[in-house]
Protein backbone atom coordinates (compact mmCIF):
# COMPACT_ATOMS: atom_id res chain seq x y z
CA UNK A 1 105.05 102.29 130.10
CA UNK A 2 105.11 98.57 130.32
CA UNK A 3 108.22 98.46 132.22
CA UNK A 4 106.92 101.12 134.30
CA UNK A 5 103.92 98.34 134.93
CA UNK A 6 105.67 95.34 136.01
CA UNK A 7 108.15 97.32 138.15
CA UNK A 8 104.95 98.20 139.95
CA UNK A 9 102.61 95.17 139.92
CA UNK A 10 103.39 94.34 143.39
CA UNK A 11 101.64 97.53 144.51
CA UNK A 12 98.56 96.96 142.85
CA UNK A 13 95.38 94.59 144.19
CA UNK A 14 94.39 92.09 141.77
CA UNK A 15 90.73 93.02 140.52
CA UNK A 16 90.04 89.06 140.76
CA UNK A 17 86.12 88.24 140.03
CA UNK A 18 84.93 92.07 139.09
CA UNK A 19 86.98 91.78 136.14
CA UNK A 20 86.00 88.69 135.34
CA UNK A 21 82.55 89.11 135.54
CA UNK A 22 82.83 91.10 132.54
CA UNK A 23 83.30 88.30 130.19
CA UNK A 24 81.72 85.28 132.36
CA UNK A 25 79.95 83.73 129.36
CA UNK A 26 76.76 82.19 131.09
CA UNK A 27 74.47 82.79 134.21
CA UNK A 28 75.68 79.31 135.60
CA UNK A 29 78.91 79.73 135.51
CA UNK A 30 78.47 83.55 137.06
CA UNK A 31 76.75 81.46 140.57
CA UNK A 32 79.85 78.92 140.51
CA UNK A 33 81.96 81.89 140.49
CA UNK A 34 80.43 84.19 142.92
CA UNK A 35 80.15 81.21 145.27
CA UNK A 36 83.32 79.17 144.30
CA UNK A 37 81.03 76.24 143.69
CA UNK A 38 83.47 73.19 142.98
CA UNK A 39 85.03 70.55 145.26
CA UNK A 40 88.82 71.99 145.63
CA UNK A 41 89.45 67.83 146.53
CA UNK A 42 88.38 67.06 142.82
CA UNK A 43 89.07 69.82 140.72
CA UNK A 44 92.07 69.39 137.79
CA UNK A 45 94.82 71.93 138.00
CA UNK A 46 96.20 73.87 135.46
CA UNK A 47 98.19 77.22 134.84
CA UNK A 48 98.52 79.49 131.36
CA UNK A 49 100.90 82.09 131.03
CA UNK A 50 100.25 85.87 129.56
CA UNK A 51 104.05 85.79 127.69
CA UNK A 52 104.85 89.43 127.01
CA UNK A 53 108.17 90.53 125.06
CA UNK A 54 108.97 93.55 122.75
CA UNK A 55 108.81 93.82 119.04
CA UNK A 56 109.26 96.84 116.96
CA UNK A 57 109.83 99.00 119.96
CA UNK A 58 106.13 97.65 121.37
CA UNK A 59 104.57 95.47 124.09
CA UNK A 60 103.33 91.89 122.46
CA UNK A 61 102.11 88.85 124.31
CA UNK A 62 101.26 85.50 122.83
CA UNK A 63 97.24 83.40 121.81
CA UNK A 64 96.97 80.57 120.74
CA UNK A 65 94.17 78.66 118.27
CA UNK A 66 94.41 74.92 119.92
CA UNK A 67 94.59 72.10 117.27
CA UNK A 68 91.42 70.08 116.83
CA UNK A 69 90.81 67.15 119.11
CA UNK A 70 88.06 65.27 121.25
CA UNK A 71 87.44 67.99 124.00
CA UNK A 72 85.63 70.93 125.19
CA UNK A 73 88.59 73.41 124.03
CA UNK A 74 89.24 72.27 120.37
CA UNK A 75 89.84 75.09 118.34
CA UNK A 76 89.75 77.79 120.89
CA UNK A 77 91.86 81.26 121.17
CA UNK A 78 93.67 80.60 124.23
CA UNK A 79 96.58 81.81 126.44
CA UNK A 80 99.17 78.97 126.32
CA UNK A 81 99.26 76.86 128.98
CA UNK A 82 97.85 73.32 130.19
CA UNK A 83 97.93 71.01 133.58
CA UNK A 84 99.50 70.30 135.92
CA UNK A 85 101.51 67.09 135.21
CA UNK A 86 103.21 64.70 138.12
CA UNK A 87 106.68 65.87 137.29
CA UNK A 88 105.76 69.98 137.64
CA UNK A 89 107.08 71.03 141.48
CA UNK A 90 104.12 74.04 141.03
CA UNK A 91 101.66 75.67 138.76
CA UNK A 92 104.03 78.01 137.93
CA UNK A 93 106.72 75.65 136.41
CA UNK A 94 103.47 73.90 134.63
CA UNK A 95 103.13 77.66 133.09
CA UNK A 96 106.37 77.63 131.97
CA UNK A 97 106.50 74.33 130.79
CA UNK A 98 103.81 74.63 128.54
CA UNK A 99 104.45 77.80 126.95
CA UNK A 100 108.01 76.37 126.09
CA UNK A 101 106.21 73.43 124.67
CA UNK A 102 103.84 74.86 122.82
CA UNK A 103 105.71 78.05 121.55
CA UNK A 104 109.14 76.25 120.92
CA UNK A 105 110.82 78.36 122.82
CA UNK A 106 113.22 78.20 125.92
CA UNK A 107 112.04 80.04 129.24
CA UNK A 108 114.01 79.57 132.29
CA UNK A 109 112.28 78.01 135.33
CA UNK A 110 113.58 80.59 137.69
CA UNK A 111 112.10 83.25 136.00
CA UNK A 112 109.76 85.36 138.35
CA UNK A 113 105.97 85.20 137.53
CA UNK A 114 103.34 87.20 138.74
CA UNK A 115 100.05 85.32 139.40
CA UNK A 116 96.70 86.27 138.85
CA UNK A 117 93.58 85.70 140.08
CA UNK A 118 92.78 81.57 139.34
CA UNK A 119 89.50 80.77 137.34
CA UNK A 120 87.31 77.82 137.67
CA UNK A 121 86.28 76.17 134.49
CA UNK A 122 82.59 74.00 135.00
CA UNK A 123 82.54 72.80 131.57
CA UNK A 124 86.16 70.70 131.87
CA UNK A 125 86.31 71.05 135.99
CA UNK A 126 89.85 72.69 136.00
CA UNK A 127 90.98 75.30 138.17
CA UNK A 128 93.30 77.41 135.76
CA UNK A 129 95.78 79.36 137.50
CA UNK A 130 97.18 82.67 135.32
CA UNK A 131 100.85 84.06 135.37
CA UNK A 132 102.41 86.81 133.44
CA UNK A 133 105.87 87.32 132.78
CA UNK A 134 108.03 88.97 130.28
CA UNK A 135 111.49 89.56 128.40
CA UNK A 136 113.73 91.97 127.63
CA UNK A 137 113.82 90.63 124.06
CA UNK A 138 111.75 89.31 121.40
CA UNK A 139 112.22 85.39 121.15
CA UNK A 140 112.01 82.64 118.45
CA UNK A 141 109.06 81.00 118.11
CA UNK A 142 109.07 77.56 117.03
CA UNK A 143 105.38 76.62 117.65
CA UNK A 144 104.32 72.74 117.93
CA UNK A 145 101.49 72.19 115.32
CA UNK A 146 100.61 69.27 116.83
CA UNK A 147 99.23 71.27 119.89
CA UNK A 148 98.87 74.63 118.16
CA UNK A 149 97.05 75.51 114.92
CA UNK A 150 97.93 79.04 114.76
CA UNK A 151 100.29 81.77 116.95
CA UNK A 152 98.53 84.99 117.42
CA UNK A 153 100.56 87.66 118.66
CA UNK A 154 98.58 90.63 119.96
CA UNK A 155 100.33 94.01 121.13
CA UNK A 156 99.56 95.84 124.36
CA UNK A 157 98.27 99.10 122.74
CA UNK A 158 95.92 96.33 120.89
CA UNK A 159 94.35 94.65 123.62
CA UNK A 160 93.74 97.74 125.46
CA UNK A 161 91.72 98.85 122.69
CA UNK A 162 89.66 95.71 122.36
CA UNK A 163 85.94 95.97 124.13
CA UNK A 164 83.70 93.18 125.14
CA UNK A 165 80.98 92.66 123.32
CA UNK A 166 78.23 89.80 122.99
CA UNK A 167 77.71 87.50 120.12
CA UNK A 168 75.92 84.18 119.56
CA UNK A 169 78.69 81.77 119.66
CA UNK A 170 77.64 77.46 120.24
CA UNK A 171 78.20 77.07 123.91
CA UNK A 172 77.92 73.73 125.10
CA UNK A 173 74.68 72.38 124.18
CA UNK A 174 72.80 76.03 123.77
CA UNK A 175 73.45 77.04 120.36
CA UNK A 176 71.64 80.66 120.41
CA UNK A 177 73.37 81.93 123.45
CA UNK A 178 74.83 85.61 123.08
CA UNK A 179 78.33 84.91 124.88
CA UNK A 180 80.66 87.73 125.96
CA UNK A 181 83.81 87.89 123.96
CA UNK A 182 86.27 89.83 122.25
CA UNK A 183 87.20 89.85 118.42
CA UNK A 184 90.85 90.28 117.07
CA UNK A 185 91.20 89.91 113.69
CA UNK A 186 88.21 87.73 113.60
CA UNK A 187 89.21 85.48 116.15
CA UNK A 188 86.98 85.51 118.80
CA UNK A 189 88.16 85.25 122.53
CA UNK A 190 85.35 84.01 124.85
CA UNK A 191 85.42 82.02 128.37
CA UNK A 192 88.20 81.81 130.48
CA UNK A 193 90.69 83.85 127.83
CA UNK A 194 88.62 86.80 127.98
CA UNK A 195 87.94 86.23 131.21
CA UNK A 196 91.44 86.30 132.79
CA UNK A 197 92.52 89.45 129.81
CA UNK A 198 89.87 90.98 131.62
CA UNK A 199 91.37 91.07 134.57
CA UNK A 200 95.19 92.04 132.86
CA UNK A 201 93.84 94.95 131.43
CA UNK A 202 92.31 96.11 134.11
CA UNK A 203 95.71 95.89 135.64
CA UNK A 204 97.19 97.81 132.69
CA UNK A 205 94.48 100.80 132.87
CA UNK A 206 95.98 100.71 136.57
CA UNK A 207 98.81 102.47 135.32
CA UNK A 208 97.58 105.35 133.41
């Protein structure tokens, strides 16, 4: 099935903002979204790549929980990934460069990516740009700790399962707000995770 998908993904039109709206977690960042309100001259760059590979004759794809530190995504589920640096030639080789980085493991910069739709973040003012790609085998993961406090790996059959639902989660300075979000083993994916899984399952339900 999820061979069948990729072979395919070039046919399909990328959902973009109506899949996204399904997890935007606050009203504010719904009007910057509907009406792309950020200067495009200012805005940081980064990209995060959905990794997919097969284990045990199924689909997987890679979270990660970030490492503590001073800044706005401490301790978040997130897609691995990070931005743009001066050496990258493109978003894309930032998406692989990061993954390898953070997963310990060796992706080759020729490898084909399909983009998704890119998501502006207000709280940190970057403009994240999503890829997926995927291997014929399962890899090796030698995760940096420094970077990465734990590796998730989630299945295909597992995400599509997953529903959004609201819960009060501390976002920014409101600590009673009732964020969109989706829970995996009691890890909770909110923000621009959930918001760009969102949009890859919808692409996956595309299929069936």
């Amino acid at each position: 099935m999820f061979i069948k998908f990729i072979s395919k993904l070039s046919d399909f039109t990328l959902p973009g903002k109506k899949a996204h709206f399904l997890a935007v977690p606050s009203k504010d960042r719904l009007k910057r979204i509907s009406k792309q309100k950020f200067n495009i001259k200012k805005v940081k760059k980064a990209a995060v790549l959905i990794y997919c590979y097969p284990n045990n004759d199924k689909m997987f794809f890679s979270l990660i929980k970030r490492s503590d530190y001073n800044g706005v995504h401490s301790g978040q589920i997130c897609l691995p990934g990070g931005k743009l640096e001066k050496n990258d030639k493109s978003l894309k080789d930032t998406a692989i460069r990061e993954c390898s980085e953070e997963l310990g493991i060796s992706i080759d910069f020729d490898k084909d990516l399909f983009p998704l739709t890119p998501l502006y973040i207000p709280v940190s003012n970057f403009l994240v740009s999503p890829y997926l790609a995927h291997e014929s085998f399962y890899p090796i993961f030698n995760p940096n700790f420094k970077e990465v406090a734990l590796h998730i790996q989630l299945s295909i059959n597992q995400l599509m399962k997953l529903k959004i639902e609201k819960k009060n989660l501390k976002y920014e300075l409101d600590t009673d707000s009732k964020i969109p979000c989706y829970t995996y083993q009691k890890h909770i994916i909110w923000g621009a995770t959930a918001m760009i899984l969102s949009e890859f399952k919808f692409l996956l339900a595309s299929t069936k």
